[in-house]
N, C-alpha and C. Protein backbone atom coordinates (compact mmCIF):
# COMPACT_ATOMS: atom_id res chain seq x y z
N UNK A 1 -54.71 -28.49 -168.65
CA UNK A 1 -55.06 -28.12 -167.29
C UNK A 1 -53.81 -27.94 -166.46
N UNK A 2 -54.12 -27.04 -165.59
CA UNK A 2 -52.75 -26.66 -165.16
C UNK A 2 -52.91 -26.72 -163.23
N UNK A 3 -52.42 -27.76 -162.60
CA UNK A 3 -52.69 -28.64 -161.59
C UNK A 3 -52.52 -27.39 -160.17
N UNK A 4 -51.62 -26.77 -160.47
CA UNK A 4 -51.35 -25.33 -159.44
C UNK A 4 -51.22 -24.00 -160.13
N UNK A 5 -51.44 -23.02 -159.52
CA UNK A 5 -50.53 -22.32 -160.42
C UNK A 5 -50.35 -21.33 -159.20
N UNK A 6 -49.22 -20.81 -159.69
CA UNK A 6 -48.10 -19.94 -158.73
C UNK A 6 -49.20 -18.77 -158.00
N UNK A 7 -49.19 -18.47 -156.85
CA UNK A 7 -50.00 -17.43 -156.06
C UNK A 7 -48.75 -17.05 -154.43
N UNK A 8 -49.22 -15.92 -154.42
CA UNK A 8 -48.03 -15.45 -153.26
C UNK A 8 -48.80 -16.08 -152.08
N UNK A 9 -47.74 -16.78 -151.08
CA UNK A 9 -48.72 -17.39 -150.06
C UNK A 9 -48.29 -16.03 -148.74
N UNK A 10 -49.67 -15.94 -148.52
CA UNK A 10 -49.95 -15.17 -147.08
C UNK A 10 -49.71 -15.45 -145.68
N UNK A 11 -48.76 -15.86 -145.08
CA UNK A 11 -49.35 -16.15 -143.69
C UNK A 11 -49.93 -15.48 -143.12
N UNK A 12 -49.71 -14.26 -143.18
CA UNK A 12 -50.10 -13.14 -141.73
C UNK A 12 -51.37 -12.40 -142.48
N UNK A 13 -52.68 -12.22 -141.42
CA UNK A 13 -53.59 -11.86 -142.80
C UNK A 13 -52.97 -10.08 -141.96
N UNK A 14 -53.56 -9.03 -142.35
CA UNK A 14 -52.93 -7.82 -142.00
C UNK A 14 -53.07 -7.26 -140.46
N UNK A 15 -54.73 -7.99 -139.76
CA UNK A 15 -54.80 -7.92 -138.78
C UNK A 15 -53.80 -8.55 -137.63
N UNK A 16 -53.45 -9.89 -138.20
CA UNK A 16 -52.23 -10.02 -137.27
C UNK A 16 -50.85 -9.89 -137.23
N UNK A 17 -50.86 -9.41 -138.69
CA UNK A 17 -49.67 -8.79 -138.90
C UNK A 17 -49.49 -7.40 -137.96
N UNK A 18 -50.32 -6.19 -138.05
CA UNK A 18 -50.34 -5.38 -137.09
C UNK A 18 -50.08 -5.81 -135.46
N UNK A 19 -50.55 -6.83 -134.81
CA UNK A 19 -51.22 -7.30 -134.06
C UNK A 19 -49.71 -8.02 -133.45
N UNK A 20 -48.71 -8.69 -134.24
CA UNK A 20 -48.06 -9.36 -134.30
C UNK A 20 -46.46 -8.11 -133.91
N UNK A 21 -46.46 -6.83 -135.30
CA UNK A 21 -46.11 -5.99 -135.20
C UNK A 21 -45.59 -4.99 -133.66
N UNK A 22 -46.83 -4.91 -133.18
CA UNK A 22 -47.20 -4.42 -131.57
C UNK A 22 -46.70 -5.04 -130.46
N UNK A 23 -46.60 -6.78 -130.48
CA UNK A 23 -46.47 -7.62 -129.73
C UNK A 23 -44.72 -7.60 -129.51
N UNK A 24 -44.41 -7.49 -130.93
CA UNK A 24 -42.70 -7.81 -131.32
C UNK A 24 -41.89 -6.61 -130.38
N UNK A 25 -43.07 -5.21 -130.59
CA UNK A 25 -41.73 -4.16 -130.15
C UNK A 25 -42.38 -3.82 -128.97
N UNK A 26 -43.48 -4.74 -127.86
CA UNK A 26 -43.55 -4.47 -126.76
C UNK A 26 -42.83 -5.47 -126.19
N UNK A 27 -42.02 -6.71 -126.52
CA UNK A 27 -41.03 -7.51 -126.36
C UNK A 27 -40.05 -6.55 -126.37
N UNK A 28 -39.35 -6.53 -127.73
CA UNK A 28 -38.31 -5.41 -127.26
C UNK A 28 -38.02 -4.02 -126.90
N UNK A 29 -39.17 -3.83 -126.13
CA UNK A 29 -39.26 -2.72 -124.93
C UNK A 29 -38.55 -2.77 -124.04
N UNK A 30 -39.55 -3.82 -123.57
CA UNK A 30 -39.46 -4.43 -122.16
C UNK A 30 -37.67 -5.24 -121.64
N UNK A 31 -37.21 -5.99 -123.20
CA UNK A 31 -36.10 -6.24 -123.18
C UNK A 31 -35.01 -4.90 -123.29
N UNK A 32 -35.27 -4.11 -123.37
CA UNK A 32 -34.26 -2.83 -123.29
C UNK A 32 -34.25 -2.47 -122.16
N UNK A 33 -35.34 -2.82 -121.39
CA UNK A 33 -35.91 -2.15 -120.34
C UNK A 33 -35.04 -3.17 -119.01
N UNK A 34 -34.43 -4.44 -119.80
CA UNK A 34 -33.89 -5.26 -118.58
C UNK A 34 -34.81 -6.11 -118.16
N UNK A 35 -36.04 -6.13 -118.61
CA UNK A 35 -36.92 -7.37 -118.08
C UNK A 35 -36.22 -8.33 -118.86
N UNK A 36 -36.37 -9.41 -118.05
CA UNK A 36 -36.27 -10.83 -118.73
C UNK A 36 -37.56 -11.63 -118.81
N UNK A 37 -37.84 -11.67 -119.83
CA UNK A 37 -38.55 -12.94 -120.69
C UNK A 37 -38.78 -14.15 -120.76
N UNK A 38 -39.66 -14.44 -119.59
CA UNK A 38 -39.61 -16.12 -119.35
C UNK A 38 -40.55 -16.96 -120.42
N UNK A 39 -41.47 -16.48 -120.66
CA UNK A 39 -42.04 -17.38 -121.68
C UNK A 39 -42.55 -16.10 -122.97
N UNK A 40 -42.65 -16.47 -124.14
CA UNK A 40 -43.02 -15.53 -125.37
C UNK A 40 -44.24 -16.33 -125.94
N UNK A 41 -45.27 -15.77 -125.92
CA UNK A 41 -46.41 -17.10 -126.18
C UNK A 41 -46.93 -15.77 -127.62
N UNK A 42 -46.65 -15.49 -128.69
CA UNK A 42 -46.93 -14.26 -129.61
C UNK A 42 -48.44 -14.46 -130.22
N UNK A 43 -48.86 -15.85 -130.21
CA UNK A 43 -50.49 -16.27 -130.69
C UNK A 43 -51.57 -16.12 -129.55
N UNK A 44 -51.22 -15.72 -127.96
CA UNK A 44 -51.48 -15.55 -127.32
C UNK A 44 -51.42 -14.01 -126.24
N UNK A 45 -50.85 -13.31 -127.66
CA UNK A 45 -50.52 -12.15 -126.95
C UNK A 45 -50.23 -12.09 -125.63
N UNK A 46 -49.30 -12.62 -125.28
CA UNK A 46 -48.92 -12.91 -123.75
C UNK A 46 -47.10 -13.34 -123.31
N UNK A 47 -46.91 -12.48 -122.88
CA UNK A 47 -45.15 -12.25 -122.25
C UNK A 47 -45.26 -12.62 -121.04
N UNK A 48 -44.60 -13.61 -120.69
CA UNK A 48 -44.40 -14.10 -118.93
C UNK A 48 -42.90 -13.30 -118.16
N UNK A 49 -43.10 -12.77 -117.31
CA UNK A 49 -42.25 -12.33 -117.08
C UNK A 49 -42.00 -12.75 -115.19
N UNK A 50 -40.49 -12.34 -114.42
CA UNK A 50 -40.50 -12.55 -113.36
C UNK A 50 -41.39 -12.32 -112.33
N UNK A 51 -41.44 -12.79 -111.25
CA UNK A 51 -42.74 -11.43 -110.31
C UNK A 51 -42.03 -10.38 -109.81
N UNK A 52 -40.48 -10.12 -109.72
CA UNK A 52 -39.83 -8.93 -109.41
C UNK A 52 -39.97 -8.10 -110.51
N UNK A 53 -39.85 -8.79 -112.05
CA UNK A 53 -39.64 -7.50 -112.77
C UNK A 53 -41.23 -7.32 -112.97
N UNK A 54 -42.28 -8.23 -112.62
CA UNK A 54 -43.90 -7.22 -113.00
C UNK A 54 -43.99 -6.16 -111.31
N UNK A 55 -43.49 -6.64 -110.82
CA UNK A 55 -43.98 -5.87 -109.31
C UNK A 55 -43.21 -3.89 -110.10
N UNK A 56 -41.91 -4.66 -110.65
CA UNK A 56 -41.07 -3.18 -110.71
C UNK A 56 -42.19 -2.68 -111.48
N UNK A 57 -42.26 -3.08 -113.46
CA UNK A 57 -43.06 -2.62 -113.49
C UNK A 57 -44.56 -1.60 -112.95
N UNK A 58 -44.98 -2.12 -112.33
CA UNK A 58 -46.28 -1.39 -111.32
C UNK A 58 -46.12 -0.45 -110.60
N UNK A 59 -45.00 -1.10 -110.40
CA UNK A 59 -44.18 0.03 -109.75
C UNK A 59 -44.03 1.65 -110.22
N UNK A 60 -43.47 1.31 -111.21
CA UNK A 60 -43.03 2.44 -112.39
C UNK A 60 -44.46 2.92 -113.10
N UNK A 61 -45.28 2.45 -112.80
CA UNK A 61 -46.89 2.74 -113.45
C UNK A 61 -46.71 2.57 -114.86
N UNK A 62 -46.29 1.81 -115.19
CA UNK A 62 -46.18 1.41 -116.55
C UNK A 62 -46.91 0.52 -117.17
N UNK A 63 -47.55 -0.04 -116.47
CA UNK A 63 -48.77 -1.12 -116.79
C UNK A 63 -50.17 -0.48 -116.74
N UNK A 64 -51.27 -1.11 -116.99
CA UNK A 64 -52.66 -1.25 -117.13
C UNK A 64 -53.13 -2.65 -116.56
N UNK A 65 -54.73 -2.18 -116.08
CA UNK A 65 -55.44 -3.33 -115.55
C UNK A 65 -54.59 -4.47 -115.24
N UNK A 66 -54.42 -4.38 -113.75
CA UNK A 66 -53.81 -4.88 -113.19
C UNK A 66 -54.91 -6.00 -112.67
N UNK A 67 -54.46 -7.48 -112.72
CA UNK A 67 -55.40 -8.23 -112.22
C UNK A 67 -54.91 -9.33 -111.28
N UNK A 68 -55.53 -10.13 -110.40
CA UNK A 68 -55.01 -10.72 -109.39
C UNK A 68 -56.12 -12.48 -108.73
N UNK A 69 -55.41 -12.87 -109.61
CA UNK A 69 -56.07 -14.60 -109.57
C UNK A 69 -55.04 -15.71 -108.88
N UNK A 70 -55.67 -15.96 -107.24
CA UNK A 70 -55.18 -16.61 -106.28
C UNK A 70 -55.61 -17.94 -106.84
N UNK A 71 -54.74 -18.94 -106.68
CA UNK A 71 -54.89 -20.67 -106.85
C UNK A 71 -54.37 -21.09 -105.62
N UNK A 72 -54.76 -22.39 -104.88
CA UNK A 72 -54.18 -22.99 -104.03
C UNK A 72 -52.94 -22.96 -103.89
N UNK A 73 -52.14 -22.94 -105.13
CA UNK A 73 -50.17 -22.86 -104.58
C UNK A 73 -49.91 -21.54 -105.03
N UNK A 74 -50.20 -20.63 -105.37
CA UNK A 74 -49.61 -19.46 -106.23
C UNK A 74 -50.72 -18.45 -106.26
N UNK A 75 -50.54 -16.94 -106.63
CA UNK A 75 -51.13 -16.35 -107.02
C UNK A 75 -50.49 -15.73 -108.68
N UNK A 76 -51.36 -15.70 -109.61
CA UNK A 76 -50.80 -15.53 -110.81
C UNK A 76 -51.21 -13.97 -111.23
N UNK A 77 -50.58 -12.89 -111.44
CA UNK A 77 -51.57 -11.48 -111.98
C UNK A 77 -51.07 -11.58 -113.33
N UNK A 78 -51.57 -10.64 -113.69
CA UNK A 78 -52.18 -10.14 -115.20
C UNK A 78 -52.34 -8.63 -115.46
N UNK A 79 -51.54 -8.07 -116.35
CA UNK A 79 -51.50 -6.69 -116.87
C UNK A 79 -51.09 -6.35 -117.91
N UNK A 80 -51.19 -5.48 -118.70
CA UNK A 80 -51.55 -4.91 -119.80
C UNK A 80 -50.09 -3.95 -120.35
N UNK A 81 -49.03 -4.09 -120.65
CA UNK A 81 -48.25 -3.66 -121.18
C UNK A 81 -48.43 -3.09 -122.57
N UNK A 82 -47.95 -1.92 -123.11
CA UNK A 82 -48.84 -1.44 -124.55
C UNK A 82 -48.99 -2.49 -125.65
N UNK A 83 -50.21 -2.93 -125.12
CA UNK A 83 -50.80 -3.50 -125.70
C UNK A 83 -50.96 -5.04 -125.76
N UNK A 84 -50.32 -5.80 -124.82
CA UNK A 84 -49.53 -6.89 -124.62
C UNK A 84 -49.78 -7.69 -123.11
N UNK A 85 -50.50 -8.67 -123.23
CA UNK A 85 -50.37 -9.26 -121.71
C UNK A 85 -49.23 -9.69 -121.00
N UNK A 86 -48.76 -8.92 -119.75
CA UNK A 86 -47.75 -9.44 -118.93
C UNK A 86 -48.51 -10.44 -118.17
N UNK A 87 -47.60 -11.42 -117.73
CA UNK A 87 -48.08 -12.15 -116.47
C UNK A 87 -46.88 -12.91 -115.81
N UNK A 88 -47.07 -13.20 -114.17
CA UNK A 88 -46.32 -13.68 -113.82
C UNK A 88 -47.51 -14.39 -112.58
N UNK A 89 -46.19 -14.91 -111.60
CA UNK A 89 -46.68 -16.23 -110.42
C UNK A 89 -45.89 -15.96 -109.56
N UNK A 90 -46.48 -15.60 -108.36
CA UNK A 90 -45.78 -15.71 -107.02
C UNK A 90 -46.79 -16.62 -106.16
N UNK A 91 -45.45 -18.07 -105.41
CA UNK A 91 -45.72 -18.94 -104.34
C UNK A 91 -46.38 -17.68 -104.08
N UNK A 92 -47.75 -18.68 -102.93
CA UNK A 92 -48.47 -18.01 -101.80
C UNK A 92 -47.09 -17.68 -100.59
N UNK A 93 -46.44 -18.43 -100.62
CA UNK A 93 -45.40 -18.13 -99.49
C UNK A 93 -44.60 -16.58 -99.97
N UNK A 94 -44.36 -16.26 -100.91
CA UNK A 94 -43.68 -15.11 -101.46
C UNK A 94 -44.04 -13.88 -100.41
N UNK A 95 -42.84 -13.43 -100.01
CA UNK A 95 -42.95 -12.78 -99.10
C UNK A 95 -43.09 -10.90 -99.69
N UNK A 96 -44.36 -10.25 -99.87
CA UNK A 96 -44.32 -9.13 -100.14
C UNK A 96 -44.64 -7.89 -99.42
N UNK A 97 -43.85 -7.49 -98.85
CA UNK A 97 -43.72 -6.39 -97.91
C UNK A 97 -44.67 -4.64 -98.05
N UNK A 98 -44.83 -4.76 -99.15
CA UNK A 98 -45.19 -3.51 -99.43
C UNK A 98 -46.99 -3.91 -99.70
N UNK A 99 -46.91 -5.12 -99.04
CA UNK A 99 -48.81 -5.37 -99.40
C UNK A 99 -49.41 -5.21 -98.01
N UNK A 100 -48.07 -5.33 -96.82
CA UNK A 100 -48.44 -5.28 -95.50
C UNK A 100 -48.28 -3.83 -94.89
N UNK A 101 -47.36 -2.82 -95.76
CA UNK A 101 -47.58 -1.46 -95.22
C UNK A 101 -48.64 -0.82 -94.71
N UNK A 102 -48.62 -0.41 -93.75
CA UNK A 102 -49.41 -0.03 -92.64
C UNK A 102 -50.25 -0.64 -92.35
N UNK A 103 -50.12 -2.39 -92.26
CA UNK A 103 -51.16 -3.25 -91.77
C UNK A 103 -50.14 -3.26 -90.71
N UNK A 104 -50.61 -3.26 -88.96
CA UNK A 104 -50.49 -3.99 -87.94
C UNK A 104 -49.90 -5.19 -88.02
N UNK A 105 -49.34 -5.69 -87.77
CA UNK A 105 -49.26 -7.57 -87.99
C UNK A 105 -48.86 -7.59 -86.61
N UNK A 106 -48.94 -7.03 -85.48
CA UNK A 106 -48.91 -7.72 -84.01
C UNK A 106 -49.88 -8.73 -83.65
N UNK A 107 -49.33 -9.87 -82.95
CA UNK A 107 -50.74 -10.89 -83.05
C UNK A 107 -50.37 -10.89 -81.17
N UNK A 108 -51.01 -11.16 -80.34
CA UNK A 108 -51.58 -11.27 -78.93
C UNK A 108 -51.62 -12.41 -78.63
């Protein structure tokens, strides 16, 4: 009887190998691109990035489904880089100017 016997071990089954594939070179996109990379979460399909470099992003229309989830200290968004969740966190205090364009802000 023969207690093991030799077999090629798999980690990646092909789906996340693809999956994994996609994730790697929308990392180094974005890193060519000058974003910096605050957190790499790759089992989570999810890249954290600054809130200046996701604002640029959006900017540049380079993203998808753009999403926007307020918490008591922060607001955190969420978007779709090919294929890849960006996200970042701006304090509620974060001062963004281009959300107040052509709002009034005279107060009486």
């Amino acid at each position: 009887m023969q207690g093991s016997i030799e077999r090629p071990l798999k980690v990646l089954t092909p789906q996340f190998g693809e999956r994994l594939r996609v994730f790697n070179q929308a990392a180094r996109t974005l890193q060519s691109m000058g974003i910096r990379l605050l957190r790499i979460a790759p089992a989570e399909n999810l890249l954290e990035v600054s809130p200046q470099d996701g604002q640029r992003l959006q900017h540049k229309r380079l993203t998808e489904g753009y999403q926007r989830h307020a918490t008591a200290g922060s607001t955190r968004y969420t978007v779709t880089f090919e294929g890849v969740t960006l996200e970042w966190r701006e304090p509620i205090s974060h001062n963004r100017p281009a959300d107040y364009a052509g709002i009034d802000l005279t107060f009486h």
